[in-house]
N, C-alpha and C. Protein backbone atom coordinates (compact mmCIF):
# COMPACT_ATOMS: atom_id res chain seq x y z
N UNK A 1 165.67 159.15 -17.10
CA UNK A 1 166.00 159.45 -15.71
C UNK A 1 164.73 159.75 -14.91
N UNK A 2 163.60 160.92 -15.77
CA UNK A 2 162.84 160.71 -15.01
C UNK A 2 161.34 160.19 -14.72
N UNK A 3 161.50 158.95 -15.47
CA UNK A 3 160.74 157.98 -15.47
C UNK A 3 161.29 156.99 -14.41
N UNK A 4 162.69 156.66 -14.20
CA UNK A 4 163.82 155.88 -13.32
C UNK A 4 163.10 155.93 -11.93
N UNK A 5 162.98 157.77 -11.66
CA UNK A 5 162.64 158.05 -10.30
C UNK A 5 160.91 158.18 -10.40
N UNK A 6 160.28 158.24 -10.76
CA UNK A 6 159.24 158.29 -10.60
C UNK A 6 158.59 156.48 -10.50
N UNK A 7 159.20 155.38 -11.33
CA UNK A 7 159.24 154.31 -11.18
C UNK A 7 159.14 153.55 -9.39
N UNK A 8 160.37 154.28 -9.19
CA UNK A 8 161.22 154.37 -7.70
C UNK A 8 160.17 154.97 -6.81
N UNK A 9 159.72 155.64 -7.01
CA UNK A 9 158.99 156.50 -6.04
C UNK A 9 157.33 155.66 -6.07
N UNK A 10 156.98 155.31 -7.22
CA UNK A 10 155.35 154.83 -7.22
C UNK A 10 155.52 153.38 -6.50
N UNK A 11 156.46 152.84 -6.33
CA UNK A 11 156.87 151.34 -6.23
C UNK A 11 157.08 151.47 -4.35
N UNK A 12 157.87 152.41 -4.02
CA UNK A 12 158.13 152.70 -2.80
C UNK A 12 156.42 153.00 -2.16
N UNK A 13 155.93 153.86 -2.75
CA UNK A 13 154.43 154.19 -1.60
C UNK A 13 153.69 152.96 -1.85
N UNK A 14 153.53 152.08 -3.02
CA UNK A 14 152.90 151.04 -2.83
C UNK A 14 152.96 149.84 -1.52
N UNK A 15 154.51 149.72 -1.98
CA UNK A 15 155.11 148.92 -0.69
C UNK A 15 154.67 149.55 0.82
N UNK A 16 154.54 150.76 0.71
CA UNK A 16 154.52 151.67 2.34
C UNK A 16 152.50 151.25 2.14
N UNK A 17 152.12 151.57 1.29
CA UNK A 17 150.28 151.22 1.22
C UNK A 17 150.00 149.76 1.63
N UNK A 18 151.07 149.17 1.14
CA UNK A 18 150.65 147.65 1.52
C UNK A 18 150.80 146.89 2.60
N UNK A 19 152.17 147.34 3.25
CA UNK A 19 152.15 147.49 4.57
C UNK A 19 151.44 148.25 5.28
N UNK A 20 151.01 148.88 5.17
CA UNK A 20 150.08 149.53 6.31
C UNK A 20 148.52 149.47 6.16
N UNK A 21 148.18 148.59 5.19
CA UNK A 21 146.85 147.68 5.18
C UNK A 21 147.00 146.19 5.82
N UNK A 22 148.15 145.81 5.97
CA UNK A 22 148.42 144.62 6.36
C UNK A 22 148.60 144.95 8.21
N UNK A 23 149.07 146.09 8.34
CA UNK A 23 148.92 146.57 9.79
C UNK A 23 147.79 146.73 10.72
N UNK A 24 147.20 147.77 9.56
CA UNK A 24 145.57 148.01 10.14
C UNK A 24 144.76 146.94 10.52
N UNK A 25 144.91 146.01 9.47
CA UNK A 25 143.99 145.12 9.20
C UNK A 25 143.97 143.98 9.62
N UNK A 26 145.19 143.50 10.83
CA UNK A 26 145.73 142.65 11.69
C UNK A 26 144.46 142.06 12.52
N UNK A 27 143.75 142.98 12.95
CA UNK A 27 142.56 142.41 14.05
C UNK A 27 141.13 141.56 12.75
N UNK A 28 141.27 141.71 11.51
CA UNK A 28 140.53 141.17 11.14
C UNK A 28 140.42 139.70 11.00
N UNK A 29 139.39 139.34 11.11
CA UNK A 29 139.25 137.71 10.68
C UNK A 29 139.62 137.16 9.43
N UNK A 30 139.28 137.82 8.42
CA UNK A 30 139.04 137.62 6.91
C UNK A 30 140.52 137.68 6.28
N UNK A 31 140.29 137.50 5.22
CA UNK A 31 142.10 137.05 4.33
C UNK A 31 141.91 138.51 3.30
N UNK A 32 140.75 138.92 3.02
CA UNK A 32 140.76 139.96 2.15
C UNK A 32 141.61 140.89 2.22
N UNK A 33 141.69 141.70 3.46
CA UNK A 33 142.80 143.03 3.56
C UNK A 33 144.33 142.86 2.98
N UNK A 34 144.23 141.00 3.37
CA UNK A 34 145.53 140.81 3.49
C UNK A 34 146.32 140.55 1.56
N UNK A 35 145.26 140.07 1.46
CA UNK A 35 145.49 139.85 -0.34
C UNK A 35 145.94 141.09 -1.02
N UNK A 36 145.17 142.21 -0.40
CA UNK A 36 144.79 143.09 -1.35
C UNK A 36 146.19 143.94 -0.58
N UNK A 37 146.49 144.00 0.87
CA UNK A 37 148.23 144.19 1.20
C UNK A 37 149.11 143.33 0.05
N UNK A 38 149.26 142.02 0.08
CA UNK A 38 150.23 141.56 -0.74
C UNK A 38 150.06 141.93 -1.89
N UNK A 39 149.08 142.53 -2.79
CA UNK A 39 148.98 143.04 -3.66
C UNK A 39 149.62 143.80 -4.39
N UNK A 40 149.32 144.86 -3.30
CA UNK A 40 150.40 146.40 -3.22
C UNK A 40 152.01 146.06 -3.25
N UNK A 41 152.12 144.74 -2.40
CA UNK A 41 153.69 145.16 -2.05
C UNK A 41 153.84 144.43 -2.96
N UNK A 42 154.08 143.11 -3.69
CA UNK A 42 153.85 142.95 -5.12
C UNK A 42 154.27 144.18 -6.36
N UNK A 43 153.25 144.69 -6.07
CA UNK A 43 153.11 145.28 -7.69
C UNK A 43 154.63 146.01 -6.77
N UNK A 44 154.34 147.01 -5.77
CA UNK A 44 155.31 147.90 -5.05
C UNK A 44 156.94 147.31 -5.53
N UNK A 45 157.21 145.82 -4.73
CA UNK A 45 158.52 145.47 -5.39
C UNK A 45 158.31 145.60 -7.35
N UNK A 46 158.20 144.78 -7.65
CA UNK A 46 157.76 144.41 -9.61
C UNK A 46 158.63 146.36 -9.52
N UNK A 47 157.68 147.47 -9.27
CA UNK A 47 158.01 148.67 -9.70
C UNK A 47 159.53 149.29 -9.21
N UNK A 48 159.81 148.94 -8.28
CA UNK A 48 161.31 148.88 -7.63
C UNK A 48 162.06 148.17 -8.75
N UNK A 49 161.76 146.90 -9.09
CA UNK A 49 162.74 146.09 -10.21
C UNK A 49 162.69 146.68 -11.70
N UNK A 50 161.95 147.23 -12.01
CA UNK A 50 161.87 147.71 -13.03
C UNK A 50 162.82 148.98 -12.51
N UNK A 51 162.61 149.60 -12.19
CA UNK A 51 163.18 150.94 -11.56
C UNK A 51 165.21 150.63 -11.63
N UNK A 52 165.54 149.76 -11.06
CA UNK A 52 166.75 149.23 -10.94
C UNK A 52 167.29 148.60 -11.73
N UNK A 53 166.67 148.12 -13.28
CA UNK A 53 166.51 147.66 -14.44
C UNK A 53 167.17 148.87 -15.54
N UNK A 54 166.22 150.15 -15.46
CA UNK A 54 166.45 150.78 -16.03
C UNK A 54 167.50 151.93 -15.52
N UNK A 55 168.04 151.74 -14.65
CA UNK A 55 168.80 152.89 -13.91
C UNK A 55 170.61 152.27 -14.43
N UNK A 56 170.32 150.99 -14.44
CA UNK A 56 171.67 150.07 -14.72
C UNK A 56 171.96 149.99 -16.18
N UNK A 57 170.70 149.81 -16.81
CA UNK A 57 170.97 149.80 -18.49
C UNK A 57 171.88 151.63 -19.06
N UNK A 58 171.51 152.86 -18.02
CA UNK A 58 171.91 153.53 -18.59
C UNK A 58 172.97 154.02 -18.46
């Protein structure tokens, strides 16, 4: 259970980190900020699915 929510919770601020590098970072020229946003929200969802994986198995 509380691995479930802590799963839930590290997956959620990623997604909120990755969006809001992808916000900031709007006026830039470069693709970098933006990689390293999809990154976050990436791994961010992946940790949500796992999260919803293990909440259902139990």
């Amino acid at each position: 259970m509380l691995t479930t929510i802590t799963l839930r919770n590290v997956g959620t601020a990623a997604i909120v980190v990755g969006l809001l590098v992808a916000i900031l970072t709007l006026g830039t020229t470069t693709d970098r900020p933006f990689v390293l946003a999809w990154l976050f929200v990436v791994i961010g969802l992946g940790l949500r699915l796992e999260a919803a994986v293990r909440a259902r198995n139990r």
